[in-house]
N, C-alpha and C. Protein backbone atom coordinates (compact mmCIF):
# COMPACT_ATOMS: atom_id res chain seq x y z
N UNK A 1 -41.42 17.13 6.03
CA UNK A 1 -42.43 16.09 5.92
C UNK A 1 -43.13 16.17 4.56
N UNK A 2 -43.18 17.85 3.82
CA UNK A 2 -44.07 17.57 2.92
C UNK A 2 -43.33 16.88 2.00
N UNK A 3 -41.69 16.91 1.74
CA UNK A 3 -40.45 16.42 0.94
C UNK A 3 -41.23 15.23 0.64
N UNK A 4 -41.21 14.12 1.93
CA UNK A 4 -40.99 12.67 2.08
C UNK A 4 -42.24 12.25 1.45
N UNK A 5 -43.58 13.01 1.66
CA UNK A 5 -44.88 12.28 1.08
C UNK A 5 -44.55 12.77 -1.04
N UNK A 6 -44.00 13.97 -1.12
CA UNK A 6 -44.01 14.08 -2.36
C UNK A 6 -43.19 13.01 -3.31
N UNK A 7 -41.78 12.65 -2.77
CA UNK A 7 -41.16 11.77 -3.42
C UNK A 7 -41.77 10.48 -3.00
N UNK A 8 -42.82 10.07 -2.11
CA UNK A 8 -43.74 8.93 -2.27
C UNK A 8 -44.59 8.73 -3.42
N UNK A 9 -44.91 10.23 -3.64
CA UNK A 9 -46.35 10.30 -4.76
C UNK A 9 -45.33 9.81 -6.31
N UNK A 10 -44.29 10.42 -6.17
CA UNK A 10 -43.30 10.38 -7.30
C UNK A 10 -42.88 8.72 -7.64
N UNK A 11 -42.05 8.05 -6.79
CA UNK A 11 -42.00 6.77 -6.23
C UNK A 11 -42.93 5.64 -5.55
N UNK A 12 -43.56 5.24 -6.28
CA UNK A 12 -44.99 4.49 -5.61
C UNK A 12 -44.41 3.13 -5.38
N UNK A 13 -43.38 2.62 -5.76
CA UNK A 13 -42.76 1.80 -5.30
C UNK A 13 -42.05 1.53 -3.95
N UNK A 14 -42.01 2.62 -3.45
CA UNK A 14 -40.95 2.60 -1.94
C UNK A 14 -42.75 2.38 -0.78
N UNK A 15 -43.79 2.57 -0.99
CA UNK A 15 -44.66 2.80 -0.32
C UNK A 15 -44.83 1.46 0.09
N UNK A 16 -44.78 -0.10 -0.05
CA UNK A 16 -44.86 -1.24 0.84
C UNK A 16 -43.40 -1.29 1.43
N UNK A 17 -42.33 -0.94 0.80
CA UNK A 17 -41.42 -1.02 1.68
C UNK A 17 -41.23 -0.40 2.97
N UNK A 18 -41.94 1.45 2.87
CA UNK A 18 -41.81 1.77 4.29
C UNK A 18 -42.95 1.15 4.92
N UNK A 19 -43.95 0.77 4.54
CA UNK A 19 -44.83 0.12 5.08
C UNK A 19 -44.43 -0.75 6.12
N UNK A 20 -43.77 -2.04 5.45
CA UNK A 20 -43.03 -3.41 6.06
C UNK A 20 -42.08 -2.72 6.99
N UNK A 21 -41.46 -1.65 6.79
CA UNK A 21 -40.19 -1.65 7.77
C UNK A 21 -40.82 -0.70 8.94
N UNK A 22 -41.97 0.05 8.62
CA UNK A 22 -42.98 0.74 9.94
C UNK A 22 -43.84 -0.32 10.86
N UNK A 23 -44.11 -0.93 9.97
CA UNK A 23 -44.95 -2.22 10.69
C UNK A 23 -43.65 -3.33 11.34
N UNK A 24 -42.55 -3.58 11.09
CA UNK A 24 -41.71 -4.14 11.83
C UNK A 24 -41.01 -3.23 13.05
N UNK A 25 -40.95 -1.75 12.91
CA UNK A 25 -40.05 -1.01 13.81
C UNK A 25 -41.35 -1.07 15.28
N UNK A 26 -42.91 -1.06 14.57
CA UNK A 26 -44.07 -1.03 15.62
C UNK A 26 -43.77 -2.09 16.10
N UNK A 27 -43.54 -2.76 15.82
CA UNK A 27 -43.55 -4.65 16.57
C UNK A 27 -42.50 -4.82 17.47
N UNK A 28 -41.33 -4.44 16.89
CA UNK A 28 -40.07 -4.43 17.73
C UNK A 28 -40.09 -3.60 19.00
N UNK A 29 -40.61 -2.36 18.64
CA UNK A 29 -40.99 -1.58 19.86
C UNK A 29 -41.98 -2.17 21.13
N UNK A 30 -43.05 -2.61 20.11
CA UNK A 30 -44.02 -3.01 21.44
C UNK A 30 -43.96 -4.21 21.81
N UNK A 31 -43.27 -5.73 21.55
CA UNK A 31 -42.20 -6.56 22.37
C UNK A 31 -41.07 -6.48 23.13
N UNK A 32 -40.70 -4.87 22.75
CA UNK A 32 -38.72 -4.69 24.00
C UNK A 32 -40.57 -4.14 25.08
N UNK A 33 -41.09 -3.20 24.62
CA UNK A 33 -42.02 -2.83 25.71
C UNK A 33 -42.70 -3.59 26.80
N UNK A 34 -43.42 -4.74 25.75
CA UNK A 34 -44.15 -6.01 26.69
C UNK A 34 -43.03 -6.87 27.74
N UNK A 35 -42.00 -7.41 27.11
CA UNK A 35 -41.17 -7.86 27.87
C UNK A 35 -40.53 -6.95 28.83
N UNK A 36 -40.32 -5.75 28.46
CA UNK A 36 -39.77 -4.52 29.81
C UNK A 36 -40.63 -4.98 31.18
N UNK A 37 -41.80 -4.99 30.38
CA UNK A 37 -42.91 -4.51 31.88
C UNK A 37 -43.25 -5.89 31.93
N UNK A 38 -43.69 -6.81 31.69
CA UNK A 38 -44.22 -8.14 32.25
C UNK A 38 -42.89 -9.15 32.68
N UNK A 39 -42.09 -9.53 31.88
CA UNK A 39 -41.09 -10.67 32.50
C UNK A 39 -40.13 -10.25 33.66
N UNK A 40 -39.94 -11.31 34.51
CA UNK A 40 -38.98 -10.97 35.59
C UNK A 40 -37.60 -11.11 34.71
N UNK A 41 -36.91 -11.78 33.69
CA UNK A 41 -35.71 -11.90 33.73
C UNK A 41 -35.20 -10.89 33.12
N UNK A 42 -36.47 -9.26 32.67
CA UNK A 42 -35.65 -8.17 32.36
C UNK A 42 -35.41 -7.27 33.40
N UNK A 43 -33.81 -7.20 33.54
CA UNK A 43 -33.81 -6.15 34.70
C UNK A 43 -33.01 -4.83 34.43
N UNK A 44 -33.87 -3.65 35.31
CA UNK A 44 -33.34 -2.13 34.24
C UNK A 44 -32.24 -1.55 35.87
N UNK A 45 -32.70 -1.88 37.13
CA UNK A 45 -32.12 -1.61 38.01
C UNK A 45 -31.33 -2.55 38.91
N UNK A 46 -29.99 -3.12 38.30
CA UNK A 46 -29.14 -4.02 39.01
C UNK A 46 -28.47 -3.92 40.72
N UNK A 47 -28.61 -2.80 41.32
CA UNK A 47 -28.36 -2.01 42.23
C UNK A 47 -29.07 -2.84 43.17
N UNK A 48 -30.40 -2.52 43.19
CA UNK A 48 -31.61 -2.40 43.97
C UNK A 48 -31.80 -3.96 44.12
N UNK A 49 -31.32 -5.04 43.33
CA UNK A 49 -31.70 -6.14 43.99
C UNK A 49 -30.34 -7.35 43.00
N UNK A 50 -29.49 -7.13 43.41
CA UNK A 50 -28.10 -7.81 43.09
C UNK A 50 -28.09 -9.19 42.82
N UNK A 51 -28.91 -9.96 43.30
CA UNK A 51 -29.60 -11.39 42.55
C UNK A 51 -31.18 -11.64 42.63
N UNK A 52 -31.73 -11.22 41.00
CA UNK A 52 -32.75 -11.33 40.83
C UNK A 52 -33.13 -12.67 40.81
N UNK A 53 -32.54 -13.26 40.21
CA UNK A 53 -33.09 -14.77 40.24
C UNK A 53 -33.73 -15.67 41.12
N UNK A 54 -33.44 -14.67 42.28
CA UNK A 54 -34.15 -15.50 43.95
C UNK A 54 -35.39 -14.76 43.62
N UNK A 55 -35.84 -14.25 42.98
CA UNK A 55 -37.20 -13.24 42.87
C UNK A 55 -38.30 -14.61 41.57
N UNK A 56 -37.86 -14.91 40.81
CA UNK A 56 -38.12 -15.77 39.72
C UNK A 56 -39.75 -16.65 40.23
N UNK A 57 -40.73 -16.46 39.80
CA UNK A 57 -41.67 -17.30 40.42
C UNK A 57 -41.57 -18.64 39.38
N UNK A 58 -41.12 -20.05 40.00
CA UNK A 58 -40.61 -21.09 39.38
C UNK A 58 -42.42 -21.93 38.56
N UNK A 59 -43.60 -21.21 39.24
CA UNK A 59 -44.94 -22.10 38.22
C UNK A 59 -45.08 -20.93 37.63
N UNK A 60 -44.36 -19.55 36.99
CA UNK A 60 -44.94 -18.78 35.99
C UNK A 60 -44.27 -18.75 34.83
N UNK A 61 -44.53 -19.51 33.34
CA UNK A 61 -43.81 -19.31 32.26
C UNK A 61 -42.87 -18.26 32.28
N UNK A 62 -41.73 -18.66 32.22
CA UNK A 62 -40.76 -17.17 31.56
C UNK A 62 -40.87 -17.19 29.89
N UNK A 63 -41.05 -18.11 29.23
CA UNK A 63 -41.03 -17.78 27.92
C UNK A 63 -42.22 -17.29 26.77
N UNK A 64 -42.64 -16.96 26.14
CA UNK A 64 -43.09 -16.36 25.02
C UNK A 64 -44.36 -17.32 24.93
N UNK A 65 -43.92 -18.74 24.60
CA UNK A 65 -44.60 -19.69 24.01
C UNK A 65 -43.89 -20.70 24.88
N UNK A 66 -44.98 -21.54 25.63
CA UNK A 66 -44.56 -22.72 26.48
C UNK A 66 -45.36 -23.92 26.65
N UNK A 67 -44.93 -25.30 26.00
CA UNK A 67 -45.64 -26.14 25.86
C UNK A 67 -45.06 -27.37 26.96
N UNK A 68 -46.24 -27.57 28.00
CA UNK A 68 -45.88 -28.69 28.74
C UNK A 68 -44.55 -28.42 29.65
N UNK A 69 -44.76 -27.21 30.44
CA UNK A 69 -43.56 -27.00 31.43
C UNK A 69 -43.84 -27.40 32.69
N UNK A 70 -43.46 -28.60 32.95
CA UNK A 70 -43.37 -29.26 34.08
C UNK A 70 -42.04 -28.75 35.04
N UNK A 71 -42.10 -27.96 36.33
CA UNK A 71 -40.97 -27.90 36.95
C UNK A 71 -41.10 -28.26 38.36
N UNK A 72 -39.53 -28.88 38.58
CA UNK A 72 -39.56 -29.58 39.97
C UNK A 72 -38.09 -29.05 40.76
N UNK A 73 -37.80 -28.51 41.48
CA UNK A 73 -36.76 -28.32 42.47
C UNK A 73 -35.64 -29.07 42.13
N UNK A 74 -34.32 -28.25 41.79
CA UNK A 74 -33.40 -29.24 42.13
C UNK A 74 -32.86 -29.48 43.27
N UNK A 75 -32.58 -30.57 43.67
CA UNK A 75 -32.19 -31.04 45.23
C UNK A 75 -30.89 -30.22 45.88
N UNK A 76 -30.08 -30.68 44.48
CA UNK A 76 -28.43 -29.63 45.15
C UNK A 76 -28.66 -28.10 45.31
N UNK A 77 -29.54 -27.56 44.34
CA UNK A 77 -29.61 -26.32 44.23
C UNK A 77 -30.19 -25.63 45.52
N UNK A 78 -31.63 -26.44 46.08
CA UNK A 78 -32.12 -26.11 47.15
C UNK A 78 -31.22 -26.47 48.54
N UNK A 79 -30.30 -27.55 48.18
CA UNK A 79 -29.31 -27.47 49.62
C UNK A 79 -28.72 -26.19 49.99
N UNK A 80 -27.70 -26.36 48.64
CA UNK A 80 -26.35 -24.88 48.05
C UNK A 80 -27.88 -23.61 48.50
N UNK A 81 -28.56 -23.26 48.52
CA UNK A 81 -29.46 -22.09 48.88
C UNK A 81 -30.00 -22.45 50.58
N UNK A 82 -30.37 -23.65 51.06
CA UNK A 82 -30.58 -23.31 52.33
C UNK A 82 -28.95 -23.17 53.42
N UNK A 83 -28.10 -23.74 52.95
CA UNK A 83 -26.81 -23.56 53.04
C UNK A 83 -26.50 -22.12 53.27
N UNK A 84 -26.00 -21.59 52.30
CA UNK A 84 -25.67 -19.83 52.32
C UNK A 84 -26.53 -18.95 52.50
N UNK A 85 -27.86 -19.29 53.23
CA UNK A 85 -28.59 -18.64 54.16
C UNK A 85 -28.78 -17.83 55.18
């Protein structure tokens, strides 16, 4: 560690670059994180429930950013599901 800060002091040029690429590796990390734990369509245990998609709450945004999501049932879809019931 003391290596890496000395050839910083030496190189004052590389210091926004690790900057930008520490501040992007933090971001990347704590979005796979947020999406791990809040969205239903990430799934870590396929076993335990073999079609998640019947789990899906259809009035809670799945996406990031959602403008004007109006959703309504599709008719065939809800047959084809009370069907293979």
């Amino acid at each position: 560690m003391r290596g890496f800060f000395q050839v910083l002091r030496k190189k004052k040029e590389l210091i926004p670059l690790i900057s930008f690429m520490a501040f992007a590796a933090t971001g990347a990390t704590t979005a796979s994180i947020y999406f791990l734990l809040t969205k239903s369509d990430v799934i870590l245990n396929k076993t335990s429930n073999p079609e998640p998609w019947e789990r899906v709450d259809p009035t809670k945004p799945q996406k990031l950013f959602t403008i004007n999501q109006q959703w309504k049932p599709v008719e065939e879809l809800e047959l084809v599901k009370r069907l293979t019931k």
